[in-house]
C-alpha atoms as a PDB file:
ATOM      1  CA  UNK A   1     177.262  80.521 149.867  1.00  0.00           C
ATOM      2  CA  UNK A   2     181.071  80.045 150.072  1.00  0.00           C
ATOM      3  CA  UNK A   3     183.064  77.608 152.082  1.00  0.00           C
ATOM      4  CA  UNK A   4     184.862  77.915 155.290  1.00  0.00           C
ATOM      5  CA  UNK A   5     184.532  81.164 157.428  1.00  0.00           C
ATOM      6  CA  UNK A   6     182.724  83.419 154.833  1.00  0.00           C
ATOM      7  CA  UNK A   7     180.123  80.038 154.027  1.00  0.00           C
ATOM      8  CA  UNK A   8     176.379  81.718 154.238  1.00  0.00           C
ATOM      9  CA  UNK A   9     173.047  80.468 154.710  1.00  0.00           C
ATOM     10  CA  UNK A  10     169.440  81.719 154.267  1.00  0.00           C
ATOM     11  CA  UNK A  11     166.173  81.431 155.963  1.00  0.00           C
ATOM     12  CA  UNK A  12     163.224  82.548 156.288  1.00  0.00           C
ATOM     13  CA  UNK A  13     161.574  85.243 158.792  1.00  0.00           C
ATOM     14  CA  UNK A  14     158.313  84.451 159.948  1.00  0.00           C
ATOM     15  CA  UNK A  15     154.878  86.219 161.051  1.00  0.00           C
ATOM     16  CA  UNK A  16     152.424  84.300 163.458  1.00  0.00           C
ATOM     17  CA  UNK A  17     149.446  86.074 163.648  1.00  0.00           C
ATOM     18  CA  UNK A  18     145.902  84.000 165.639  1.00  0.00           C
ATOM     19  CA  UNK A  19     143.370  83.975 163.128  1.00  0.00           C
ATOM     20  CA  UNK A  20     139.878  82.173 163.375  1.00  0.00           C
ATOM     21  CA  UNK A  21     136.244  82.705 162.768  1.00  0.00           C
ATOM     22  CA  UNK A  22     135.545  86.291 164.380  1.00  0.00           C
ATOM     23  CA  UNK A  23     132.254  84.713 166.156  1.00  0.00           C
ATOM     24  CA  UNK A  24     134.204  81.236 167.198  1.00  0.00           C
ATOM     25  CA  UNK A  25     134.814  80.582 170.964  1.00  0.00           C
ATOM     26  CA  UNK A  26     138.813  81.440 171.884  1.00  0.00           C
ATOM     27  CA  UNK A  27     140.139  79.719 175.543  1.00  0.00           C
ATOM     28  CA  UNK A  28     143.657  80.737 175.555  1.00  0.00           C
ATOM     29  CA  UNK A  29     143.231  84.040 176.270  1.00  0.00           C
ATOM     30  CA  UNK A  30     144.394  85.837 172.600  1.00  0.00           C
ATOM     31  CA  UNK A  31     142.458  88.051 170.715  1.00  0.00           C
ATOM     32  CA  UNK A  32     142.057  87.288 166.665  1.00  0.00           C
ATOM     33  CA  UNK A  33     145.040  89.564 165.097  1.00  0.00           C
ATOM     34  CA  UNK A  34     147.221  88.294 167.984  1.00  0.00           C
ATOM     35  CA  UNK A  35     150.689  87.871 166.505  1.00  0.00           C
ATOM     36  CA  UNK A  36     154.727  87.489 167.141  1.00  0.00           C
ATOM     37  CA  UNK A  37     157.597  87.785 164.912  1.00  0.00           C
ATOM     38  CA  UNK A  38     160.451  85.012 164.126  1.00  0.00           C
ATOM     39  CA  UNK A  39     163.491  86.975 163.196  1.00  0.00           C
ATOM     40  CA  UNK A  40     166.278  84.395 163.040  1.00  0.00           C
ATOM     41  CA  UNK A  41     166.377  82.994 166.276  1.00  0.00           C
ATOM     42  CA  UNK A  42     164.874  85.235 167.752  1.00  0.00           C
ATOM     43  CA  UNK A  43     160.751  85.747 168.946  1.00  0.00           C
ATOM     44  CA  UNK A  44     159.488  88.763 168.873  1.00  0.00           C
ATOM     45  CA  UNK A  45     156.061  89.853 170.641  1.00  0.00           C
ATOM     46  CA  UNK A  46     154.767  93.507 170.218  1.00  0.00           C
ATOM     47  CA  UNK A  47     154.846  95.727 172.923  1.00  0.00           C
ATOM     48  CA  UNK A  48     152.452  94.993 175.751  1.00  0.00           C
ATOM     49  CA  UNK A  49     150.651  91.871 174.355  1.00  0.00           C
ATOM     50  CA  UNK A  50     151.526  88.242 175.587  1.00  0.00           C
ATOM     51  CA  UNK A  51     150.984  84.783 173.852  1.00  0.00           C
ATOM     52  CA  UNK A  52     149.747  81.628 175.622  1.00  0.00           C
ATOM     53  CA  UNK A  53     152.523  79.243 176.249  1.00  0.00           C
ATOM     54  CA  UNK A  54     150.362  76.392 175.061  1.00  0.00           C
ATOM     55  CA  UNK A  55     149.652  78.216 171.957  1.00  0.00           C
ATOM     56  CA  UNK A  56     153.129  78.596 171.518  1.00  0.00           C
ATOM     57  CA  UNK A  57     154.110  74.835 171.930  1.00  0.00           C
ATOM     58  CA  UNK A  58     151.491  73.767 169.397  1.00  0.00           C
ATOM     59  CA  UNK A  59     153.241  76.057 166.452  1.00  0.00           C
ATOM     60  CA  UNK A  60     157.102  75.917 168.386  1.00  0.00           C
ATOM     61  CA  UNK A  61     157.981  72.620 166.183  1.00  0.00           C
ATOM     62  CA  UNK A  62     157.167  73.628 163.160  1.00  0.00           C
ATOM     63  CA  UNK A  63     158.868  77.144 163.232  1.00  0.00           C
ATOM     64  CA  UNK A  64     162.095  75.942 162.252  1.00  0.00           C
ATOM     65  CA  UNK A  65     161.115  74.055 159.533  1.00  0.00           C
ATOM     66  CA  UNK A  66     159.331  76.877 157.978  1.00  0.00           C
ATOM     67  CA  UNK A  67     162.200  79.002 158.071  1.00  0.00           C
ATOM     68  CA  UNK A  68     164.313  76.480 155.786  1.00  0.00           C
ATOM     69  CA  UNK A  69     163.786  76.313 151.885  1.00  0.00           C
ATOM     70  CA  UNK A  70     162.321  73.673 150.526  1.00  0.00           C
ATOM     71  CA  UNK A  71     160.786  72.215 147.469  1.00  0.00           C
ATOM     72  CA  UNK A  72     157.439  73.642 146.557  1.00  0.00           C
ATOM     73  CA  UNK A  73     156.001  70.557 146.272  1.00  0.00           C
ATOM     74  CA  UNK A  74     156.884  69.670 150.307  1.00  0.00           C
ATOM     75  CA  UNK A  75     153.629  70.264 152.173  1.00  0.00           C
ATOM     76  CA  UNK A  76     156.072  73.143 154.571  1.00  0.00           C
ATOM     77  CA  UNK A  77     155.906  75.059 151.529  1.00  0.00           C
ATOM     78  CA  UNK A  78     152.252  75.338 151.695  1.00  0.00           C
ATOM     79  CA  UNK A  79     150.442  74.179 154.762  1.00  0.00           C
ATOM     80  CA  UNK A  80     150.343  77.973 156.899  1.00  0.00           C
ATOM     81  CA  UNK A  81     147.649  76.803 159.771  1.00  0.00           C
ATOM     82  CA  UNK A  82     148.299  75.375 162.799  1.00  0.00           C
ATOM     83  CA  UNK A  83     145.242  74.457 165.014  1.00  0.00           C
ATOM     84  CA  UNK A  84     144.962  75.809 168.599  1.00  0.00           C
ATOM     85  CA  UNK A  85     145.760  73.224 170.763  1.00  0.00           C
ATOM     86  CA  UNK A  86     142.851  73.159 172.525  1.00  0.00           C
ATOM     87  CA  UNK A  87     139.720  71.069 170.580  1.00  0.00           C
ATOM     88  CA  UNK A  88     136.999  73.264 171.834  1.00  0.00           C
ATOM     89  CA  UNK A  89     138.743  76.851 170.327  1.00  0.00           C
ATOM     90  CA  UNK A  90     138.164  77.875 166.921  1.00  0.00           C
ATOM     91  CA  UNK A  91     141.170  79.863 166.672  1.00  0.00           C
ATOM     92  CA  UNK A  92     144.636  79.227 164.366  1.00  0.00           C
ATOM     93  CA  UNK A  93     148.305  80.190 164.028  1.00  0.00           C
ATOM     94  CA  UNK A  94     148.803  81.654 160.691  1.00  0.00           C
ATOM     95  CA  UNK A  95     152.501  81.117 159.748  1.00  0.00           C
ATOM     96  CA  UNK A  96     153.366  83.649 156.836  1.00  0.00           C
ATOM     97  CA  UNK A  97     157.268  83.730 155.319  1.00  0.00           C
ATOM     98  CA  UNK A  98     158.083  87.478 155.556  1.00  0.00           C
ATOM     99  CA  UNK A  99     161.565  87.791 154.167  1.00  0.00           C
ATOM    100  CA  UNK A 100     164.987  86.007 153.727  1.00  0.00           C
ATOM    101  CA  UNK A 101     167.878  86.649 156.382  1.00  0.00           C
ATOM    102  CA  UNK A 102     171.301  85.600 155.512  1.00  0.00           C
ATOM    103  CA  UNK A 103     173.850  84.224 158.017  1.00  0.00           C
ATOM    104  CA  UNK A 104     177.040  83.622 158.506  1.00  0.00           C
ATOM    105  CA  UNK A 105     178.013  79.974 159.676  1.00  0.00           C
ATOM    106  CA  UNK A 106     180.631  80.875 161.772  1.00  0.00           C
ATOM    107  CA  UNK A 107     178.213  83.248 163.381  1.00  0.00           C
ATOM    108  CA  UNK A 108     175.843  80.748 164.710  1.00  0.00           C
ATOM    109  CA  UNK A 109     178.573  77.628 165.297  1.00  0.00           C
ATOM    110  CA  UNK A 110     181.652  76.761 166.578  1.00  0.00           C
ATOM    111  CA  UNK A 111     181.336  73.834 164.311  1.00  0.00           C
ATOM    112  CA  UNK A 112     183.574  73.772 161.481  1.00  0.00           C
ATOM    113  CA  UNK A 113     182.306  72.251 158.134  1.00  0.00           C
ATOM    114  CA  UNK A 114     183.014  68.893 157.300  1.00  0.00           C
ATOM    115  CA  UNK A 115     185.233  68.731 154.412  1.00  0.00           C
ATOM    116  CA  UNK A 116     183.367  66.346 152.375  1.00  0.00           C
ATOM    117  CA  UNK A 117     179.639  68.521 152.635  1.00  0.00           C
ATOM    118  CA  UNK A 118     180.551  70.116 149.432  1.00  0.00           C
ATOM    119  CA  UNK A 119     181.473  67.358 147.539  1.00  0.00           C
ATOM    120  CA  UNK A 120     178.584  65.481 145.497  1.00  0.00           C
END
């Protein structure tokens, strides 16, 4: 992680997969196994299957603070279950870190450091 134009960052990839007791009512219209991919920025949903929108809101805030490293004693480290947004489904978002993906800041921002976030 060098400074200026070749400075690099790290986060994590993510996996949301609906999970829930197999016999439990589900009202948003996914199936248990349900899942989408976080690869960067960018959401991934396999081919042919949709995600509810409200589903996706309940779990959307949280995304990019599970991508980000953090001390394993922060509850983002461990907490993985969201619950539906609905009170009457059983069903969960599983959020599982998948792998690292490095990035380079002058990829994602026009922004240019400041010259004192190095010094400490």
């Amino acid at each position: 992680m060098t400074q200026g134009n070749n400075a690099t960052f790290e986060i994590w990839d993510l996996h949301v997969e609906v999970v829930g007791p197999p016999d439990g009512p589900i009202y948003c219209g996914a199936q248990l196994g349900d899942s989408f991919e976080l690869r960067g920025e960018m959401l991934m949903l396999p081919p042919g299957q949709g995600f509810s929108i409200y589903s996706l809101a309940s779990v959307l805030p949280l995304l990019a603070a599970k991508q980000r490293m953090c001390s394993p004693e922060d509850w983002m480290a461990t907490d993985a279950e969201i619950a539906c947004p609905d009170p009457n489904c059983s069903t969960r978002l599983r959020i599982t870190r998948t792998g690292l993906r490095r990035f380079h800041r002058s990829a994602v921002t026009a922004v240019p450091m400041p010259s004192h976030a190095h010094e400490n």
